[in-house]
PDB file of N, CA and C in Angstrom:
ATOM      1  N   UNK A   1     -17.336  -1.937   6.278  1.00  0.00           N
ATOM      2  CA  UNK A   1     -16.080  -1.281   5.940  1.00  0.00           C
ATOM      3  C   UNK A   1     -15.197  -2.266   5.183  1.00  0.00           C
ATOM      4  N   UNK A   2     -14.470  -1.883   4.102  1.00  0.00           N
ATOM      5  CA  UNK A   2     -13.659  -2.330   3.427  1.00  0.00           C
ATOM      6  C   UNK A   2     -12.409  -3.213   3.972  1.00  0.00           C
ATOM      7  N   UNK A   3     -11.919  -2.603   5.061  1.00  0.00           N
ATOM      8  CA  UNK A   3     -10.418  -2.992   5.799  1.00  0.00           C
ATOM      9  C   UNK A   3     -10.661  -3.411   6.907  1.00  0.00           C
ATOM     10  N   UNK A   4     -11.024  -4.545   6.980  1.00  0.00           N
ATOM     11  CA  UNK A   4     -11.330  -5.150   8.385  1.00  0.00           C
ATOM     12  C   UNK A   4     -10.094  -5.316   8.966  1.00  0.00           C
ATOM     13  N   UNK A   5      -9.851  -5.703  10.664  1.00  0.00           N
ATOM     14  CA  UNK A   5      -8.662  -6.338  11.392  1.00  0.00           C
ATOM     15  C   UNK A   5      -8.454  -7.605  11.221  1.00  0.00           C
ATOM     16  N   UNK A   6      -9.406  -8.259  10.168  1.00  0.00           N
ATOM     17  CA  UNK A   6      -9.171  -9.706   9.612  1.00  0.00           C
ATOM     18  C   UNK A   6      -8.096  -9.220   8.507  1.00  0.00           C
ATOM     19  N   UNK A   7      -7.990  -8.014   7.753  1.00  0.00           N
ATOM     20  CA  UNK A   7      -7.987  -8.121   6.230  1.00  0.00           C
ATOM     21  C   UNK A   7      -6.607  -7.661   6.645  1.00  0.00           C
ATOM     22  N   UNK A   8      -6.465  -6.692   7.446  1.00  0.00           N
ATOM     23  CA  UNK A   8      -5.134  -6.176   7.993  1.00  0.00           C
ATOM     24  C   UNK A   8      -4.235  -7.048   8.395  1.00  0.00           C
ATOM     25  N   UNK A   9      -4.706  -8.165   9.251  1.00  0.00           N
ATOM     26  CA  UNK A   9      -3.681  -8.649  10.103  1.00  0.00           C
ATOM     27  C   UNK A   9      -3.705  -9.978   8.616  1.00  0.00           C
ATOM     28  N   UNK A  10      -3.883 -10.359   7.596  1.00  0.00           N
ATOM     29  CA  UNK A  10      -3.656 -11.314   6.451  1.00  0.00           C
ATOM     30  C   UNK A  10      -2.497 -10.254   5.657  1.00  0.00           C
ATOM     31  N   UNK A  11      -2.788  -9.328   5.423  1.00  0.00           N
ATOM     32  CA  UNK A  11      -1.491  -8.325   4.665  1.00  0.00           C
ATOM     33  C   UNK A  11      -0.666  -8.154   5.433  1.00  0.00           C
ATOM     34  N   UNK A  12      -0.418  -8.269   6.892  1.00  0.00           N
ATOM     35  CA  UNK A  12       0.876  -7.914   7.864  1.00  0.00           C
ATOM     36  C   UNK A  12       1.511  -9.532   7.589  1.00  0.00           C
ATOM     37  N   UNK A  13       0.921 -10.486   7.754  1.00  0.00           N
ATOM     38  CA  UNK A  13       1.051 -11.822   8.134  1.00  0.00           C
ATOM     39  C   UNK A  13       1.975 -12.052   6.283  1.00  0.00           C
ATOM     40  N   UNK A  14       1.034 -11.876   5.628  1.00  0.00           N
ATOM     41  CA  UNK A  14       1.713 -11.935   3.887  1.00  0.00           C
ATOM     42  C   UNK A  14       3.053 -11.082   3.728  1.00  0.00           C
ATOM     43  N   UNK A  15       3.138  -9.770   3.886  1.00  0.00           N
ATOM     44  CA  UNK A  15       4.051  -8.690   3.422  1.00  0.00           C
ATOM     45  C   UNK A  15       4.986  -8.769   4.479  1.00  0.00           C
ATOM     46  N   UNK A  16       4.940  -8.756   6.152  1.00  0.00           N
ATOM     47  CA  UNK A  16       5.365  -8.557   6.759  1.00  0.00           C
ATOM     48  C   UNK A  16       5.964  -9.780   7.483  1.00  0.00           C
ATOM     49  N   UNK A  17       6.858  -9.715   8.414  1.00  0.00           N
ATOM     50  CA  UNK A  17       7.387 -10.694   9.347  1.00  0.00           C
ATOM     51  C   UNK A  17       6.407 -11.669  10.136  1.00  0.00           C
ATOM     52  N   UNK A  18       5.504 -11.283  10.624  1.00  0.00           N
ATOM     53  CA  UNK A  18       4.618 -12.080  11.271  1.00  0.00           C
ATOM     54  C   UNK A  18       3.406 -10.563  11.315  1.00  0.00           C
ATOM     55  N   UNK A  19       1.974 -11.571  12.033  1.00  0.00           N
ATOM     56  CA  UNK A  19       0.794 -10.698  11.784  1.00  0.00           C
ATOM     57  C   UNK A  19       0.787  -9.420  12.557  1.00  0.00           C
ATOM     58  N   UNK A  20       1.742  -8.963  13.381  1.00  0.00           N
ATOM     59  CA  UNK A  20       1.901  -8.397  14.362  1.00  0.00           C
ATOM     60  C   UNK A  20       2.996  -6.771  13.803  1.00  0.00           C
ATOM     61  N   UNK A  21       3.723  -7.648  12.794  1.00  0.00           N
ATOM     62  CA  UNK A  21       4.638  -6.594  12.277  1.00  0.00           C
ATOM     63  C   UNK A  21       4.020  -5.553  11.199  1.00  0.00           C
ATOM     64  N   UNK A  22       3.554  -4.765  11.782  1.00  0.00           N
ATOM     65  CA  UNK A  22       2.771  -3.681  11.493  1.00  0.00           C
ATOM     66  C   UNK A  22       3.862  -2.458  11.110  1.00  0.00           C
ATOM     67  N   UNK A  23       4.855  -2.170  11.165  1.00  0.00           N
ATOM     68  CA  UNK A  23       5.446  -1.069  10.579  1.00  0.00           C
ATOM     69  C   UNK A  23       7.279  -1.102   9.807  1.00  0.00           C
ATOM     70  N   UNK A  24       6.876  -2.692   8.962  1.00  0.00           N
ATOM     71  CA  UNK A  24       7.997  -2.833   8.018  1.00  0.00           C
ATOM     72  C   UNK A  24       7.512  -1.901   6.682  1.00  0.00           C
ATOM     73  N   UNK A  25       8.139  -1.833   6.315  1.00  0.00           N
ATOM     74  CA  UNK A  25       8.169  -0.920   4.960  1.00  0.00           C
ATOM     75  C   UNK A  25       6.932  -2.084   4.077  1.00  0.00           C
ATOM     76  N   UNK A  26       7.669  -3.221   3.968  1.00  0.00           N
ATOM     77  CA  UNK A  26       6.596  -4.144   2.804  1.00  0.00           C
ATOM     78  C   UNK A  26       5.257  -4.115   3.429  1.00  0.00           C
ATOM     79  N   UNK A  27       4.687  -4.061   4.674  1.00  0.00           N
ATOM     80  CA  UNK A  27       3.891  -4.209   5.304  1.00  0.00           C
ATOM     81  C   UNK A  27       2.787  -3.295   5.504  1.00  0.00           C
ATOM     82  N   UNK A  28       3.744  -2.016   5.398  1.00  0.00           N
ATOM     83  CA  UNK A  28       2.953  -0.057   5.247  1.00  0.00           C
ATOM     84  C   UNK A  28       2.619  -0.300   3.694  1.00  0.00           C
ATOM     85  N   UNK A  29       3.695  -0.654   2.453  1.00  0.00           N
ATOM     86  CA  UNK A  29       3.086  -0.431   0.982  1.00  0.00           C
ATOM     87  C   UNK A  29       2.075  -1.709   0.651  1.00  0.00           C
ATOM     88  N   UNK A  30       1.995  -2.181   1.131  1.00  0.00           N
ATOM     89  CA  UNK A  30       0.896  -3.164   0.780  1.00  0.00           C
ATOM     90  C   UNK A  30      -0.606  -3.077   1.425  1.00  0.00           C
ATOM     91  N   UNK A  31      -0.776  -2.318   2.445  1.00  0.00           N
ATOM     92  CA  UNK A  31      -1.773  -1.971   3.196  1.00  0.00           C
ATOM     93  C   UNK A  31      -1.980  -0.645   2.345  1.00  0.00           C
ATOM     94  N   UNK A  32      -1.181   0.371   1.972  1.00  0.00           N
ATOM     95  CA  UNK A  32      -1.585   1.478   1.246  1.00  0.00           C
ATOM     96  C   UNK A  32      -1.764   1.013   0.051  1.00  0.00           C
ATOM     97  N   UNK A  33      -1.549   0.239  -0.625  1.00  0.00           N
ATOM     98  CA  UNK A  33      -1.731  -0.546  -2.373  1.00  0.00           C
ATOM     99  C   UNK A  33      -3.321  -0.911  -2.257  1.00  0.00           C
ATOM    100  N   UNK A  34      -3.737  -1.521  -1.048  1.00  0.00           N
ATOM    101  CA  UNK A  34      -4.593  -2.249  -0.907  1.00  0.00           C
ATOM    102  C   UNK A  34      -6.271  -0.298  -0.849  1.00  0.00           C
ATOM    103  N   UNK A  35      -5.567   0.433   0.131  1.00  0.00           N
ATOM    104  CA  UNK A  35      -6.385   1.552   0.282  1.00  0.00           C
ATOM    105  C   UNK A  35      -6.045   1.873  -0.772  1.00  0.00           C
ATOM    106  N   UNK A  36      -5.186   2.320  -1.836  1.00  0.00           N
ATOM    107  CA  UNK A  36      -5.048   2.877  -2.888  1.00  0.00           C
ATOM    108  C   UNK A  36      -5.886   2.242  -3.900  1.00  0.00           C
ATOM    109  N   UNK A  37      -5.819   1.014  -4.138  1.00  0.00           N
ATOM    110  CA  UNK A  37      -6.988   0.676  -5.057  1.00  0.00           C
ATOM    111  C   UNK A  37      -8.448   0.558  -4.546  1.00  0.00           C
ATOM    112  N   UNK A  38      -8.671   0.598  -3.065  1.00  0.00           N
ATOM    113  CA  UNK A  38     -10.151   0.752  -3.220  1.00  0.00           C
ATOM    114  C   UNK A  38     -10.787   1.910  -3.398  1.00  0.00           C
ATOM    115  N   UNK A  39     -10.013   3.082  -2.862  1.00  0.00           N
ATOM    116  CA  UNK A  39     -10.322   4.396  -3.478  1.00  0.00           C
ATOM    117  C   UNK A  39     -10.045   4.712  -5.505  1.00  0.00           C
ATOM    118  N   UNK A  40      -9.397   4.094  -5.821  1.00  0.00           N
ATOM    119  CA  UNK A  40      -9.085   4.140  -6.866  1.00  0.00           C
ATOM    120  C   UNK A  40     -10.765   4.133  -7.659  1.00  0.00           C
ATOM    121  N   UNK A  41     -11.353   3.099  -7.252  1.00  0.00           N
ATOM    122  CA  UNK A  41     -12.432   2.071  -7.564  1.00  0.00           C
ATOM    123  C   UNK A  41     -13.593   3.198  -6.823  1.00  0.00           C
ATOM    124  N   UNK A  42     -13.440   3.854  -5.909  1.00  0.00           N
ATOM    125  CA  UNK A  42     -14.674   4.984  -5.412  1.00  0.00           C
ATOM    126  C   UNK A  42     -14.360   6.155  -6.505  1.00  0.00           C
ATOM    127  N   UNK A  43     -12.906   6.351  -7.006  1.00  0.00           N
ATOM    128  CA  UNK A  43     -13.432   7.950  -7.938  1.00  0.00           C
ATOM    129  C   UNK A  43     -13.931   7.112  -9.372  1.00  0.00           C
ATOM    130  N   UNK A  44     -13.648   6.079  -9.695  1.00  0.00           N
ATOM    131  CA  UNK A  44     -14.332   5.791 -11.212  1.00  0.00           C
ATOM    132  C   UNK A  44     -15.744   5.894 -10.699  1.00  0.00           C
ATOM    133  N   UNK A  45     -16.262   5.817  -9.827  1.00  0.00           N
ATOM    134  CA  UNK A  45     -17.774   5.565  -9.897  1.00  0.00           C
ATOM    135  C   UNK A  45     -18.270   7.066  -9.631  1.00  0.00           C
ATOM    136  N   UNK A  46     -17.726   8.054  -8.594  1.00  0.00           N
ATOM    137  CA  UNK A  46     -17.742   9.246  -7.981  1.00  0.00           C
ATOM    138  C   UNK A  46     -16.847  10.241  -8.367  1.00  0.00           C
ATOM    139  N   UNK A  47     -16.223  10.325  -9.624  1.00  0.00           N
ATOM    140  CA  UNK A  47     -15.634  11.509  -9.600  1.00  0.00           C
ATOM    141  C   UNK A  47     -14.827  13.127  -9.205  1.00  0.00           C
ATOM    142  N   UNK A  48     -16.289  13.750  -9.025  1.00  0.00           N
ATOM    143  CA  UNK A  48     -16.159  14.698  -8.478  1.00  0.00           C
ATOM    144  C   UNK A  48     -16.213  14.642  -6.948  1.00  0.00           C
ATOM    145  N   UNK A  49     -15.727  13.591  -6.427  1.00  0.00           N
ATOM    146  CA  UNK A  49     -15.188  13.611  -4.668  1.00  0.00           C
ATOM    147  C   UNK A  49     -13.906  13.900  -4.425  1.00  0.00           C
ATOM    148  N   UNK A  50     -13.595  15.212  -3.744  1.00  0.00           N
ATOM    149  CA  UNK A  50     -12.638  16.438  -4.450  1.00  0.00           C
ATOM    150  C   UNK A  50     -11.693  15.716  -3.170  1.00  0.00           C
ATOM    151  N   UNK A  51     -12.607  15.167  -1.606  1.00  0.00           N
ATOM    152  CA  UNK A  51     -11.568  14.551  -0.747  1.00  0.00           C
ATOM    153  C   UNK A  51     -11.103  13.371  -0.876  1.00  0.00           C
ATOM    154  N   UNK A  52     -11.962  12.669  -1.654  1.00  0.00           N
ATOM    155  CA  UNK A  52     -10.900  11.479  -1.710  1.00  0.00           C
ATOM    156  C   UNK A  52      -9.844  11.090  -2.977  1.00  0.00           C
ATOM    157  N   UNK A  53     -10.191  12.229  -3.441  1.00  0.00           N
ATOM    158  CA  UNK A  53      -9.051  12.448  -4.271  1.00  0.00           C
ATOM    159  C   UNK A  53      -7.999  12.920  -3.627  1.00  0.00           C
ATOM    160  N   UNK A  54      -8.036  13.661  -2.730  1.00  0.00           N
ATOM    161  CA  UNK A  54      -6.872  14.386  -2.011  1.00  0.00           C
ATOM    162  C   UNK A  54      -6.339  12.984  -1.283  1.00  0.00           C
ATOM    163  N   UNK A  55      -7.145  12.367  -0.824  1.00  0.00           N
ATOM    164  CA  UNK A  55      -6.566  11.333  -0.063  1.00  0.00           C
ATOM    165  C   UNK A  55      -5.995  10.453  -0.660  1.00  0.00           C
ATOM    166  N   UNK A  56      -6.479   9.900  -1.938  1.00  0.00           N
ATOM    167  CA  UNK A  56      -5.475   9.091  -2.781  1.00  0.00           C
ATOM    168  C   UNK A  56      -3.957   9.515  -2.781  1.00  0.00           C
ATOM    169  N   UNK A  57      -4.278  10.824  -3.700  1.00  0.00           N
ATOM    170  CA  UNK A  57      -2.765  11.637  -3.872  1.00  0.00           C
ATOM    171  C   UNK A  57      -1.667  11.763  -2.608  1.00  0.00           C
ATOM    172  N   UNK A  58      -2.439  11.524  -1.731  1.00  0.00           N
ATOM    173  CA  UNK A  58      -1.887  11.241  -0.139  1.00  0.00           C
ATOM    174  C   UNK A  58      -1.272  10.372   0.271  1.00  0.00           C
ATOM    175  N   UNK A  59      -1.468   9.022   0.044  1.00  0.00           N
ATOM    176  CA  UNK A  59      -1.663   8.179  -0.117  1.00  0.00           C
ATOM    177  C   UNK A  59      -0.217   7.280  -1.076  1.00  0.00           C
ATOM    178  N   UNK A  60      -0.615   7.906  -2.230  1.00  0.00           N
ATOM    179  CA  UNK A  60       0.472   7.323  -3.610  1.00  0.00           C
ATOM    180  C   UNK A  60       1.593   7.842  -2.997  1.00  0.00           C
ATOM    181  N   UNK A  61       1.519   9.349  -2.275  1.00  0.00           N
ATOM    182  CA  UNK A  61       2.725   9.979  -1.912  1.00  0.00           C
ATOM    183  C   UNK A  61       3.509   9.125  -1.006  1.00  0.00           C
ATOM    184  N   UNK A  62       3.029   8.843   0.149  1.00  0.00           N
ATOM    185  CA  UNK A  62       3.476   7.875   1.084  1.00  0.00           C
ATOM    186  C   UNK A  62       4.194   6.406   0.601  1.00  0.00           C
ATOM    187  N   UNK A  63       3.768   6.319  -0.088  1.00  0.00           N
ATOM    188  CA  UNK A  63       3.996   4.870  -0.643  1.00  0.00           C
ATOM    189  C   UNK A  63       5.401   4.756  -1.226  1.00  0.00           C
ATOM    190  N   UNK A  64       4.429   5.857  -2.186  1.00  0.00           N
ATOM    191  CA  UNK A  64       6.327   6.569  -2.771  1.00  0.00           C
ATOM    192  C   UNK A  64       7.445   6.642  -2.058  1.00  0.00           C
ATOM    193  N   UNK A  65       7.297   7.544  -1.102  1.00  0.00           N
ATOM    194  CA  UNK A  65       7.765   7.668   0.086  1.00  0.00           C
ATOM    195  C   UNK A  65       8.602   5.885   0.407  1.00  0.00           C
ATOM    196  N   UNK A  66       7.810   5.388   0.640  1.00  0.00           N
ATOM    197  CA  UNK A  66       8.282   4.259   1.623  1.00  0.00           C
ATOM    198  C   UNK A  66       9.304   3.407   0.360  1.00  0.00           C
ATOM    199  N   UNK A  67       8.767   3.145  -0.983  1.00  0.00           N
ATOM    200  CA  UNK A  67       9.413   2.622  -1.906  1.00  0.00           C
ATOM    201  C   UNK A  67      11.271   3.033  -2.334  1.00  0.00           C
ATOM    202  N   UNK A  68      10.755   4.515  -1.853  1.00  0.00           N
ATOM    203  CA  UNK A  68      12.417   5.338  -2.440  1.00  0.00           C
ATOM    204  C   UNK A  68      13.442   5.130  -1.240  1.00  0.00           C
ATOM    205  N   UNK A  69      12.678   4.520   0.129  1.00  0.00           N
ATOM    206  CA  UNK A  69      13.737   4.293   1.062  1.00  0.00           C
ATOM    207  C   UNK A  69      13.852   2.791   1.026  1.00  0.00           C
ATOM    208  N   UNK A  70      12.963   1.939   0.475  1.00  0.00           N
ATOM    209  CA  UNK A  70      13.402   0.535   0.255  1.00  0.00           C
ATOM    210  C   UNK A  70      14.573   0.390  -0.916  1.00  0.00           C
ATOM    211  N   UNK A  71      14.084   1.311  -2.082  1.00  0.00           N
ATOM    212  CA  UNK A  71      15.083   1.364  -2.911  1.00  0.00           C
ATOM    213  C   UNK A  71      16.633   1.479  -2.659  1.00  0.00           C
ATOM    214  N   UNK A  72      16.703   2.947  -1.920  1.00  0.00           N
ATOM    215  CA  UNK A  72      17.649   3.035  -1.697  1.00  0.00           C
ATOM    216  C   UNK A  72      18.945   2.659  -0.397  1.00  0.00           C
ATOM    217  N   UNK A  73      17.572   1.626   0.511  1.00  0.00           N
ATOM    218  CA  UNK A  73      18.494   0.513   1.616  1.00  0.00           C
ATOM    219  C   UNK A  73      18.549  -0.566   1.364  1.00  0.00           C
ATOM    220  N   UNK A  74      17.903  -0.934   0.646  1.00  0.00           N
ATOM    221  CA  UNK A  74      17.935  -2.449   0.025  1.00  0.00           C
ATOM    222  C   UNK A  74      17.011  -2.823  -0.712  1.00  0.00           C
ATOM    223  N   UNK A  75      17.858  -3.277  -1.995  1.00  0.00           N
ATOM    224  CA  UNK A  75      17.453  -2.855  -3.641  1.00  0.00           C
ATOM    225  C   UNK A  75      16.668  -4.149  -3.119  1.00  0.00           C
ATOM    226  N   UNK A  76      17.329  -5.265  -2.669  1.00  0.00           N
ATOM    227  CA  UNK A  76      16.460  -6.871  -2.924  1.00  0.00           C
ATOM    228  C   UNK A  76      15.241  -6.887  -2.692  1.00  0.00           C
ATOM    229  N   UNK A  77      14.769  -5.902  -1.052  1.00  0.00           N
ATOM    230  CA  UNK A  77      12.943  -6.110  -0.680  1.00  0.00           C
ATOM    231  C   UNK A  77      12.604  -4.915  -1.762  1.00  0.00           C
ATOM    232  N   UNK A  78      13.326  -4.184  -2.131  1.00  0.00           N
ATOM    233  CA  UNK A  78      12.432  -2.980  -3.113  1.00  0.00           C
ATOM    234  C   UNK A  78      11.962  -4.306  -4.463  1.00  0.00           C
ATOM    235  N   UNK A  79      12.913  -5.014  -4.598  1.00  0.00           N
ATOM    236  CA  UNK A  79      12.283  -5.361  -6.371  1.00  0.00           C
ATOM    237  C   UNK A  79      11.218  -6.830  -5.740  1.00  0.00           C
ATOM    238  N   UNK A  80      11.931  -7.116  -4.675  1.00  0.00           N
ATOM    239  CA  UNK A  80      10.882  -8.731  -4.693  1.00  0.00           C
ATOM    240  C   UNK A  80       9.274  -7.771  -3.878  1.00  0.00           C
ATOM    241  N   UNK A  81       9.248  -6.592  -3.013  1.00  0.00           N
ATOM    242  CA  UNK A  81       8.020  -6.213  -2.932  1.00  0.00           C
ATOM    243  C   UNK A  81       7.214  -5.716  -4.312  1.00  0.00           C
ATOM    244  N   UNK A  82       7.801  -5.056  -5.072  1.00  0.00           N
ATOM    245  CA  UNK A  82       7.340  -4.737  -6.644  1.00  0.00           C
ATOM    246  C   UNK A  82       6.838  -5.821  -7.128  1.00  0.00           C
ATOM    247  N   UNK A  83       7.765  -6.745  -7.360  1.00  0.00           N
ATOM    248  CA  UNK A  83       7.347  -8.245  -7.771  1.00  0.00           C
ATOM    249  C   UNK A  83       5.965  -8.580  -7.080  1.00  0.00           C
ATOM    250  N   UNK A  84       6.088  -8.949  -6.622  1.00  0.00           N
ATOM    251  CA  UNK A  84       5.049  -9.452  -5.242  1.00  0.00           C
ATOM    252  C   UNK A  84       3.701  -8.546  -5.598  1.00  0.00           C
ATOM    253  N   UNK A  85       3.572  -7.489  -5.310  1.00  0.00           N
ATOM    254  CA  UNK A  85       2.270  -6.426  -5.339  1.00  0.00           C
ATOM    255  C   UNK A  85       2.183  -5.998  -7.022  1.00  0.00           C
ATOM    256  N   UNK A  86       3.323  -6.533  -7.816  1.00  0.00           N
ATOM    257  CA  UNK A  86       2.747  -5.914  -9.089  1.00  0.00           C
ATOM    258  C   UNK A  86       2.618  -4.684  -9.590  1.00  0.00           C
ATOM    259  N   UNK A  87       3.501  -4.101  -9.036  1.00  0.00           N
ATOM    260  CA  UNK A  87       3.578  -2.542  -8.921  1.00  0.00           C
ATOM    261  C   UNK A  87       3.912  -1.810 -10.434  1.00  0.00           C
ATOM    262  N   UNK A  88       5.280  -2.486 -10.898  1.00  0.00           N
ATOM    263  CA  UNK A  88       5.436  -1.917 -11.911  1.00  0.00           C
ATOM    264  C   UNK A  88       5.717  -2.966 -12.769  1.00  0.00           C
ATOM    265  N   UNK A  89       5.795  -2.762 -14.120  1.00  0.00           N
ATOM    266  CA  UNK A  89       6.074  -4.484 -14.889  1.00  0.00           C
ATOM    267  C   UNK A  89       7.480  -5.141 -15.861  1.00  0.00           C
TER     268      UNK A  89
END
């Protein structure tokens, strides 16, 4: 499997407060950035996989989601997480 509890608890430990802080905002979009591009990387090869397409779109939504409430509580972790993950340029 792609997302080990090694790979998880290095993106909580990076994005987040410590390895443990599992449900900061930087901590949820960087774990979904991370599922978002490996599915990204399953439809170029697979295409017509009609669910994990749904799940991407699922996915981006959430993120979204989490970005428009960083945005709009505090602009500073919205632009230094962008920064950071490379989100937009």
């Amino acid at each position: 499997m792609y997302l080990t509890s090694e790979i998880k608890k290095d993106i909580f430990k990076k994005h987040g407060k410590s390895e443990k802080d599992t449900g900061s905002p930087e901590a949820q979009i960087a774990l979904f950035t991370l599922r978002i591009q490996h599915l990204t990387g399953h439809l170029k090869q697979k295409p017509k996989d009609k669910s994990t397409q749904r799940s991407l779109i699922n996915l981006v939504g959430k993120r979204k989601s989490l970005l428009d409430y960083l945005k709009k509580n505090d602009i500073e972790r919205y632009r230094a997480i962008l920064k950071k993950l490379e989100l937009r340029k």
